[in-house]
C-alpha atoms as a PDB file:
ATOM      1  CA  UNK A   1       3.168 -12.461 -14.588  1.00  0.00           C
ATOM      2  CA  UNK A   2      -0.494 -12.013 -12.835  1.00  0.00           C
ATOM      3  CA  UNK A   3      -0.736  -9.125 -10.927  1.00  0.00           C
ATOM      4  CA  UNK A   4      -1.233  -9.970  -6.629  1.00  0.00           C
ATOM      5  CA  UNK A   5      -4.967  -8.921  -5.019  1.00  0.00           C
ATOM      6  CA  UNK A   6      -4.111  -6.317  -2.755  1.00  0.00           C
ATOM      7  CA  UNK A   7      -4.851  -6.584   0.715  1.00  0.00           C
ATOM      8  CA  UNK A   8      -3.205  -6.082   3.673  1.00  0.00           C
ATOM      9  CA  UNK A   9      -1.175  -8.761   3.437  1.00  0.00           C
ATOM     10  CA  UNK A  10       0.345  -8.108   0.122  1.00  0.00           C
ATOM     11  CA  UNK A  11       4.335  -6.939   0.702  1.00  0.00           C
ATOM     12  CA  UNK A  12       4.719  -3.357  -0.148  1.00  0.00           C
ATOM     13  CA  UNK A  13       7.823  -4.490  -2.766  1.00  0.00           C
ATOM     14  CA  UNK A  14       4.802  -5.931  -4.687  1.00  0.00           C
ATOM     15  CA  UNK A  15       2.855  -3.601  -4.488  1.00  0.00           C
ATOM     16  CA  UNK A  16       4.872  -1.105  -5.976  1.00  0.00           C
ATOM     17  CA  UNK A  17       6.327  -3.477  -8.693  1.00  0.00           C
ATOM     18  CA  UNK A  18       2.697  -4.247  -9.770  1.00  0.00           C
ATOM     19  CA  UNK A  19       1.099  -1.240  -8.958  1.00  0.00           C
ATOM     20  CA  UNK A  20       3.774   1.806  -9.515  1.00  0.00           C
ATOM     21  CA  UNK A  21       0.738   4.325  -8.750  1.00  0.00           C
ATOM     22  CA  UNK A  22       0.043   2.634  -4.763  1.00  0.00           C
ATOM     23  CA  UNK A  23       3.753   4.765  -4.605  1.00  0.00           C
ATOM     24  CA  UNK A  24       1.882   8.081  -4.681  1.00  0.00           C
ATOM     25  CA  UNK A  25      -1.253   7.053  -2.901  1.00  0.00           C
ATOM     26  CA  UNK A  26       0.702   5.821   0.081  1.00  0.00           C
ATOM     27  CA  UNK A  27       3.025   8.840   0.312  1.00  0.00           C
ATOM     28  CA  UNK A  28      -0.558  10.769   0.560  1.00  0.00           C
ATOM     29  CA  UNK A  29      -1.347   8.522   3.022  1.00  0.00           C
ATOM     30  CA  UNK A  30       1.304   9.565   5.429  1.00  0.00           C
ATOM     31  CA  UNK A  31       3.192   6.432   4.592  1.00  0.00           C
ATOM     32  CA  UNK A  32       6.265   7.899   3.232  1.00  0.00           C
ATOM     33  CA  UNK A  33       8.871   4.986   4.398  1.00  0.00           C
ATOM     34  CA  UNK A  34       8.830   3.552   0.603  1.00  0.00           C
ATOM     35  CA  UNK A  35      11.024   6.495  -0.085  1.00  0.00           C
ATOM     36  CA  UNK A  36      12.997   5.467   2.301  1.00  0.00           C
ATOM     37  CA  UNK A  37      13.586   1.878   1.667  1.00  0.00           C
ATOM     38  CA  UNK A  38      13.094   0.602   5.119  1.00  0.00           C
ATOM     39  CA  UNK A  39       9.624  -0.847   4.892  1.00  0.00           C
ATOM     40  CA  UNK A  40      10.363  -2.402   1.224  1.00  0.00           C
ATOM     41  CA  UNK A  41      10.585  -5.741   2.972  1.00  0.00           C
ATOM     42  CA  UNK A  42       7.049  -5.678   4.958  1.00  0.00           C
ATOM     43  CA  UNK A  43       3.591  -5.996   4.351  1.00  0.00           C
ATOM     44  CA  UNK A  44       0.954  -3.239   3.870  1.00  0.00           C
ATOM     45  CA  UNK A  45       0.084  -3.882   7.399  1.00  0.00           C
ATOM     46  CA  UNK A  46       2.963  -4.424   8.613  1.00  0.00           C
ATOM     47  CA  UNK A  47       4.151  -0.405   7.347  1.00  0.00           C
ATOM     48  CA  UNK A  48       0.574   1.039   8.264  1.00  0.00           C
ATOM     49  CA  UNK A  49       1.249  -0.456  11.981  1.00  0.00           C
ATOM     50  CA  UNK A  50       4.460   1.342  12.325  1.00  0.00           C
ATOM     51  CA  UNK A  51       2.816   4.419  11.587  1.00  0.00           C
ATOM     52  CA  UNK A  52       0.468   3.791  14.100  1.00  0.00           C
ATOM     53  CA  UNK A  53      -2.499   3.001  11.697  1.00  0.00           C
ATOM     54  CA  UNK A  54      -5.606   1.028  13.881  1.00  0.00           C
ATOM     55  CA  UNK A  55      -6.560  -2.134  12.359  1.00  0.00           C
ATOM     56  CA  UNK A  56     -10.110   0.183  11.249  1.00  0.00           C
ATOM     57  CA  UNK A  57      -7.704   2.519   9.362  1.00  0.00           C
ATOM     58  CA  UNK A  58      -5.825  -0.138   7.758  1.00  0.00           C
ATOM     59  CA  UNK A  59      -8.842  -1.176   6.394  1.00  0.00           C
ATOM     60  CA  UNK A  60      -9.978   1.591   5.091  1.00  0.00           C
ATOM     61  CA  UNK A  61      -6.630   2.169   3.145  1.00  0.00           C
ATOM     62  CA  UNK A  62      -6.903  -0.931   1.865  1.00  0.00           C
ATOM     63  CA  UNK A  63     -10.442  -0.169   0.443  1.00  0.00           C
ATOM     64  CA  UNK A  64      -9.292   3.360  -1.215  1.00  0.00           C
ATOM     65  CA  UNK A  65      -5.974   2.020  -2.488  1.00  0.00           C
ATOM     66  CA  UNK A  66      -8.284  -0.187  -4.460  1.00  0.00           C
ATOM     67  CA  UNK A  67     -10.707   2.404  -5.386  1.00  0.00           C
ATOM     68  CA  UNK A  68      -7.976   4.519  -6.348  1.00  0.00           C
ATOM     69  CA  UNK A  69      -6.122   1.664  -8.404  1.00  0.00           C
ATOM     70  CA  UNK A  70      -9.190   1.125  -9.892  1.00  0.00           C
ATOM     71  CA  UNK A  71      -9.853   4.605 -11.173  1.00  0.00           C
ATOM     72  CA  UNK A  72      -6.305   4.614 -12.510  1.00  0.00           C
ATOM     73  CA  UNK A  73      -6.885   2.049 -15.153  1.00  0.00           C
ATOM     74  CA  UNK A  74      -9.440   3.601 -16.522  1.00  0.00           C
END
């Protein structure tokens, strides 16, 4: 199965599955939710909203969790 580009539209159920590490990144991200199960079902966006992320930040997050990802495969 190919991995999904992350973006900010990728569901966070995805991202996990395909990217197990994003887990960790996001919890240091203030996005701790995953742990809870509620966000499972949404987007990136969609969970960086809720925690009152700007559309700047999200962007941003999006750009490091990719960076980080990266670095992780190395």
């Amino acid at each position: 199965m190919v991995k999904p580009d992350i973006s900010s539209e990728i569901m966070v159920e995805d991202l996990i599955k395909f990217y197990p590490a994003a887990n960790g990144f996001l919890n240091s991200r203030g996005l701790h939710c995953i742990i809870c199960g509620g966000s499972v079902w949404g987007s990136l966006r969609e969970l960086a909203l809720d925690k009152k992320f700007s559309e700047e930040q999200i962007s941003i997050l999006v750009a490091d969790l990719k960076a980080f990802l990266a670095s992780e495969s190395v």
